[in-house]
C-alpha atoms as a PDB file:
ATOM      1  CA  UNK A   1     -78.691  85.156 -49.943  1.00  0.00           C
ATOM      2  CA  UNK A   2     -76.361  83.199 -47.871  1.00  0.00           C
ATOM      3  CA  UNK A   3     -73.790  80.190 -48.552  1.00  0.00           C
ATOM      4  CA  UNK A   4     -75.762  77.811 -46.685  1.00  0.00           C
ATOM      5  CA  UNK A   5     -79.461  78.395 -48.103  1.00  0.00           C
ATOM      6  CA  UNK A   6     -77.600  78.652 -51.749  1.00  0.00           C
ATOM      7  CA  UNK A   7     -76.632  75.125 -51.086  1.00  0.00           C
ATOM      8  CA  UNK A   8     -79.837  74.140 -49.510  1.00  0.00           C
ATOM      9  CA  UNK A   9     -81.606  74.947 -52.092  1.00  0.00           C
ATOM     10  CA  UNK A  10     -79.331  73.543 -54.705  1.00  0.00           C
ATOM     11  CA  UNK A  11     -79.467  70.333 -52.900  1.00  0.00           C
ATOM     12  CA  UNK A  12     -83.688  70.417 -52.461  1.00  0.00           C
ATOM     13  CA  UNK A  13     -83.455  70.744 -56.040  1.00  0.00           C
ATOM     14  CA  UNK A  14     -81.178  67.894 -57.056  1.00  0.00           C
ATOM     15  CA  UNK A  15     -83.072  65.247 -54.635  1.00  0.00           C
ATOM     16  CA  UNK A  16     -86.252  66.528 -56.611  1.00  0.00           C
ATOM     17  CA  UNK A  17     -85.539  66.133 -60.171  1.00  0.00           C
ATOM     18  CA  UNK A  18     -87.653  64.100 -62.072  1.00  0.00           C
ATOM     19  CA  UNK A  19     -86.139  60.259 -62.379  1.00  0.00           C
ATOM     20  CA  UNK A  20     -85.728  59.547 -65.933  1.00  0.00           C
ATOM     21  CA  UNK A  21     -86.590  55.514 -66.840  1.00  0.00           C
ATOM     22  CA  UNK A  22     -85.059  54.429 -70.096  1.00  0.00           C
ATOM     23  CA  UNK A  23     -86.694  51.812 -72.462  1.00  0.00           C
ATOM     24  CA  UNK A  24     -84.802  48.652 -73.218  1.00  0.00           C
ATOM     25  CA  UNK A  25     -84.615  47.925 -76.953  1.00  0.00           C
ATOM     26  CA  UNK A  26     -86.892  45.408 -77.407  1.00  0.00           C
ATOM     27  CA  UNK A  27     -83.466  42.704 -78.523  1.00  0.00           C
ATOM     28  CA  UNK A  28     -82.542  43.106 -74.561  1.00  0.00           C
ATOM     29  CA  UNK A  29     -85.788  42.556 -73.359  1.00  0.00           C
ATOM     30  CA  UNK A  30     -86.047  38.918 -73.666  1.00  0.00           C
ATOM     31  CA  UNK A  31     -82.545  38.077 -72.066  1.00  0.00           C
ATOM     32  CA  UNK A  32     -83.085  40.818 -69.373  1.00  0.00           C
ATOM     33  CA  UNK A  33     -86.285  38.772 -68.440  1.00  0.00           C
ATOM     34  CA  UNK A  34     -84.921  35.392 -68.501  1.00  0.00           C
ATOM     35  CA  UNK A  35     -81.766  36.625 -66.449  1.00  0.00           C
ATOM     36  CA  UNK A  36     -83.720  38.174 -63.845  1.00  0.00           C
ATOM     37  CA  UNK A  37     -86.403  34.912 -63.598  1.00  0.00           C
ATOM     38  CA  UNK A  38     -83.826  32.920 -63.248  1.00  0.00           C
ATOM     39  CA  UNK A  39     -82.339  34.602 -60.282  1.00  0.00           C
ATOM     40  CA  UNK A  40     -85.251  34.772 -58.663  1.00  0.00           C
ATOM     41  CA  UNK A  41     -86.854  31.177 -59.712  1.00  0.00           C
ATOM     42  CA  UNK A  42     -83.478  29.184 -59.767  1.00  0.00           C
ATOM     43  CA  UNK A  43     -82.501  29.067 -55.938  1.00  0.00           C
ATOM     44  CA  UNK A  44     -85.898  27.898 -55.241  1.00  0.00           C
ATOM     45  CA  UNK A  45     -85.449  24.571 -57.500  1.00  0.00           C
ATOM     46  CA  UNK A  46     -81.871  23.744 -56.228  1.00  0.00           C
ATOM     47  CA  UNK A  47     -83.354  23.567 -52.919  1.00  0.00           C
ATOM     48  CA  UNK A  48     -86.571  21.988 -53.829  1.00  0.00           C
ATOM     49  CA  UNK A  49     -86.573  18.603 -55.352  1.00  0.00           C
ATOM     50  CA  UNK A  50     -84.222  15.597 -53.842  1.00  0.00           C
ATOM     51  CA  UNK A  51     -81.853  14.982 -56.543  1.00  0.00           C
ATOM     52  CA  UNK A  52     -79.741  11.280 -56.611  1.00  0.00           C
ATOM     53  CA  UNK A  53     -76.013  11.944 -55.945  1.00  0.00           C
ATOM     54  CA  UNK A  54     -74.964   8.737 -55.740  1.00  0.00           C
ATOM     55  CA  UNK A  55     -75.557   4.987 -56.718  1.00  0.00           C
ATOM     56  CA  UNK A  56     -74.665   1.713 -55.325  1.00  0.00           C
ATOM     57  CA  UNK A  57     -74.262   0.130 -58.165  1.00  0.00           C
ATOM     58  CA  UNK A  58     -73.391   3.460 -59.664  1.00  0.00           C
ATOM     59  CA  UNK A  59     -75.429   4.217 -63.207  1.00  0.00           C
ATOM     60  CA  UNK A  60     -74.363   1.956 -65.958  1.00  0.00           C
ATOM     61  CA  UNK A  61     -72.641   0.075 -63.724  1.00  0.00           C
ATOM     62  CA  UNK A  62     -72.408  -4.155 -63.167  1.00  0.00           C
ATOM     63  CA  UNK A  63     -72.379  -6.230 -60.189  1.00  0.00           C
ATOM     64  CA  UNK A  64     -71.836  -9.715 -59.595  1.00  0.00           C
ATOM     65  CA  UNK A  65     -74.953 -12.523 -59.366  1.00  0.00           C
ATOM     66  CA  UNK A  66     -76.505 -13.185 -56.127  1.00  0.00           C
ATOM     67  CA  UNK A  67     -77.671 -10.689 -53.375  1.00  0.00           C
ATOM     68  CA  UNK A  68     -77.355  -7.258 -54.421  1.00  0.00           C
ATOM     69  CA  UNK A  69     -77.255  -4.666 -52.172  1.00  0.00           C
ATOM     70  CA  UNK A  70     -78.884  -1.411 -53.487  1.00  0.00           C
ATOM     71  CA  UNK A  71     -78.127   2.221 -52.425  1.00  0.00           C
ATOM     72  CA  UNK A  72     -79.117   5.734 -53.722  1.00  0.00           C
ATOM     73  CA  UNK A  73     -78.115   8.799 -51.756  1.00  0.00           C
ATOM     74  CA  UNK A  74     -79.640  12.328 -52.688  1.00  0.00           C
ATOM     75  CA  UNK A  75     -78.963  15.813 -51.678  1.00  0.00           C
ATOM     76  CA  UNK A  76     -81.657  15.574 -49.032  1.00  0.00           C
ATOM     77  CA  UNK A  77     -83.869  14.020 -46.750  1.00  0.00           C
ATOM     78  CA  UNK A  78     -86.612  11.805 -48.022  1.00  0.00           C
ATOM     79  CA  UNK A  79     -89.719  10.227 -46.917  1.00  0.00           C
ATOM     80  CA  UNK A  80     -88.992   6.370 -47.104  1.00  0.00           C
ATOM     81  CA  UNK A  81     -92.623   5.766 -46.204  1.00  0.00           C
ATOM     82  CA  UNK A  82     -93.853   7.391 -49.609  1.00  0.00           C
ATOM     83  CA  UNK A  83     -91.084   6.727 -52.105  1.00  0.00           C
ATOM     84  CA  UNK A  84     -90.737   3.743 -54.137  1.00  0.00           C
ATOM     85  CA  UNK A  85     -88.413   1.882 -56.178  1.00  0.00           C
ATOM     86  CA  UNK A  86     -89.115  -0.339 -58.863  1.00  0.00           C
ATOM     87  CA  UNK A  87     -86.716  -3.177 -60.548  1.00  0.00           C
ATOM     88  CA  UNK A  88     -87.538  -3.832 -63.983  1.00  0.00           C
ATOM     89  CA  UNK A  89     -85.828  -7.190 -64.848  1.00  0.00           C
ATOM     90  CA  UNK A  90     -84.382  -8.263 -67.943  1.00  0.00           C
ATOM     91  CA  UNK A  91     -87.600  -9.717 -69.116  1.00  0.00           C
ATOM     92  CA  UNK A  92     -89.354  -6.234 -68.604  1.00  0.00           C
ATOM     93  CA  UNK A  93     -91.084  -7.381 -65.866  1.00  0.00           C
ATOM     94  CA  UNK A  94     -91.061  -5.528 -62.715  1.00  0.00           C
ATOM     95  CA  UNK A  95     -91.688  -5.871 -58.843  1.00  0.00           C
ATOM     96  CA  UNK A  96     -91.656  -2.755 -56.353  1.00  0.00           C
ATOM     97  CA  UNK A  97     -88.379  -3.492 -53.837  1.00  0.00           C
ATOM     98  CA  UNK A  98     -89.163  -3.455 -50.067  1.00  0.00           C
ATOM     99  CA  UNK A  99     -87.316  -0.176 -48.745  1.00  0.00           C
ATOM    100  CA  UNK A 100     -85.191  -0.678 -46.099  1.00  0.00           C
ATOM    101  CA  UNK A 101     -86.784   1.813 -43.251  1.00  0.00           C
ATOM    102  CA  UNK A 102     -83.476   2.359 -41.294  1.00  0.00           C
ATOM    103  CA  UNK A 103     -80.298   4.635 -41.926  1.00  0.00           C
ATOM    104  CA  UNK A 104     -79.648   8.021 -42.713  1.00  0.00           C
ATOM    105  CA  UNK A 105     -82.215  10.333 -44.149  1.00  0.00           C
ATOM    106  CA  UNK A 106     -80.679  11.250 -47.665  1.00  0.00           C
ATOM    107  CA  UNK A 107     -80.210   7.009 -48.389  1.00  0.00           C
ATOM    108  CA  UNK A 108     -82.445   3.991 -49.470  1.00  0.00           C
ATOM    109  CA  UNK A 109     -81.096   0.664 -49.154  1.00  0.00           C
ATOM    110  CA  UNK A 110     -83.020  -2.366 -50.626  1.00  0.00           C
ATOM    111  CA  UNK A 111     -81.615  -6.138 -51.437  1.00  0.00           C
ATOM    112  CA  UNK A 112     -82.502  -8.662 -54.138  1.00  0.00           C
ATOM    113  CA  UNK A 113     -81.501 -12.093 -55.379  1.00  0.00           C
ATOM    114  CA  UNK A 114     -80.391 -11.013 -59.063  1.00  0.00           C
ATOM    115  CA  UNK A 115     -79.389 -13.786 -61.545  1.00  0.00           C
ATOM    116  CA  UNK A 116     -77.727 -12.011 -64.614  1.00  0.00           C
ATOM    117  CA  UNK A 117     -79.086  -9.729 -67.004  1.00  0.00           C
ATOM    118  CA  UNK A 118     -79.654  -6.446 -67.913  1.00  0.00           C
ATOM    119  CA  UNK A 119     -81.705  -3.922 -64.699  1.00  0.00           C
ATOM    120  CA  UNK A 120     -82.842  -1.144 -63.864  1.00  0.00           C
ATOM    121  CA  UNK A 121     -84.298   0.550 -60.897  1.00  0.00           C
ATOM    122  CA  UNK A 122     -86.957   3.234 -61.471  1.00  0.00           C
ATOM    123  CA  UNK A 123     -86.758   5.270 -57.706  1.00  0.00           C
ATOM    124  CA  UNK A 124     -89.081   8.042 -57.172  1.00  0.00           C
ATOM    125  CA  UNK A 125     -88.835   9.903 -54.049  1.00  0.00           C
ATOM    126  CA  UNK A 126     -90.802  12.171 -51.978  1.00  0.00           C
ATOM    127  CA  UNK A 127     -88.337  15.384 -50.335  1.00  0.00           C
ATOM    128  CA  UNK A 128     -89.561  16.502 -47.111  1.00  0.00           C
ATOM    129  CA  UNK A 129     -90.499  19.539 -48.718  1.00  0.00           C
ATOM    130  CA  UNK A 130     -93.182  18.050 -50.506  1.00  0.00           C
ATOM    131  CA  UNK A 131     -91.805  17.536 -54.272  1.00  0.00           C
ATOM    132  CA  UNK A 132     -91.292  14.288 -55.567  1.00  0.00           C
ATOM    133  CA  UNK A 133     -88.433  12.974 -58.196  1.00  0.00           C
ATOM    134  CA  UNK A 134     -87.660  10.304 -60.328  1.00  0.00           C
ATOM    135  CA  UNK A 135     -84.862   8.789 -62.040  1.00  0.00           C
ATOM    136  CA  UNK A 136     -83.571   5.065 -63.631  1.00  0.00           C
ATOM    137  CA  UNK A 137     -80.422   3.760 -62.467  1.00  0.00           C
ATOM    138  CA  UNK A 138     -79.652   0.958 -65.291  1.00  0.00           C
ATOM    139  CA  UNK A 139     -77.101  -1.231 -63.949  1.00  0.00           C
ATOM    140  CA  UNK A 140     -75.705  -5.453 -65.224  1.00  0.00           C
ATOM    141  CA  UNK A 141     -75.893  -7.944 -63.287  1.00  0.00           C
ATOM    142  CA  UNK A 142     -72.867 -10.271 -64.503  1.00  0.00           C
ATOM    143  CA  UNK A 143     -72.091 -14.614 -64.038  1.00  0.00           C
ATOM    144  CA  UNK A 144     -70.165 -14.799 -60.393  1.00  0.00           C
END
């Protein structure tokens, strides 16, 4: 037999041995599953929901008496037309805020006559993509 069938053969037998699969001890099966669903599912939610990034009066925050500008970027665009944002005033009461409908896509901007006290805007926002969010950003209103 020759050099080159010899090797031909050799090789036709080596790309059809039988592949042999393992078991994972049942201890790595749970953390093998939760890695690999969270490679797959995680990238998906990062990109999914719009997420608040940043605050005008920033979260625990206090501004001075009077008109009160309020501003919440997020990591995304939002629909203004179907998100909301509710003040709940010191007395627990609360009144939906008129959303400005101008400016850039990842901001809403709202004003209010505050007197001081302790606040809190509830904002729940609709992404683009569809998901909505919601979040409190507690905030004081302090004496000018």
């Amino acid at each position: 037999m020759s050099a080159s069938r010899s090797k031909r053969r050799h090789l036709m037998a080596v790309s059809l041995a039988p592949v042999v699969v393992m078991p994972l001890p049942a201890a790595m099966l749970l953390p093998a599953v939760t890695l690999l669903s969270a490679v797959i599912v995680l990238p998906a939610v990062a990109h999914a929901h719009a997420i608040l990034e940043d605050s005008q009066p920033p979260i625990g925050g206090s501004v001075p008496a009077g008109k009160v500008t309020l501003r919440l970027r997020y990591n995304s665009r939002i629909d203004r037309g179907r998100s909301r944002l509710t003040l709940t005033r010191p007395d627990h009461s609360q009144v939906v805020l008129s959303i400005d409908p101008d400016g850039p896509p990842d901001i809403m901007t709202t004003q209010a006559q505050l007197p001081p006290g302790a606040y809190s805007v509830r904002w729940q926002v609709l992404a683009i993509d569809g998901h909505i969010t919601r979040g409190d950003v507690p905030f004081t209103v302090t004496a000018p």
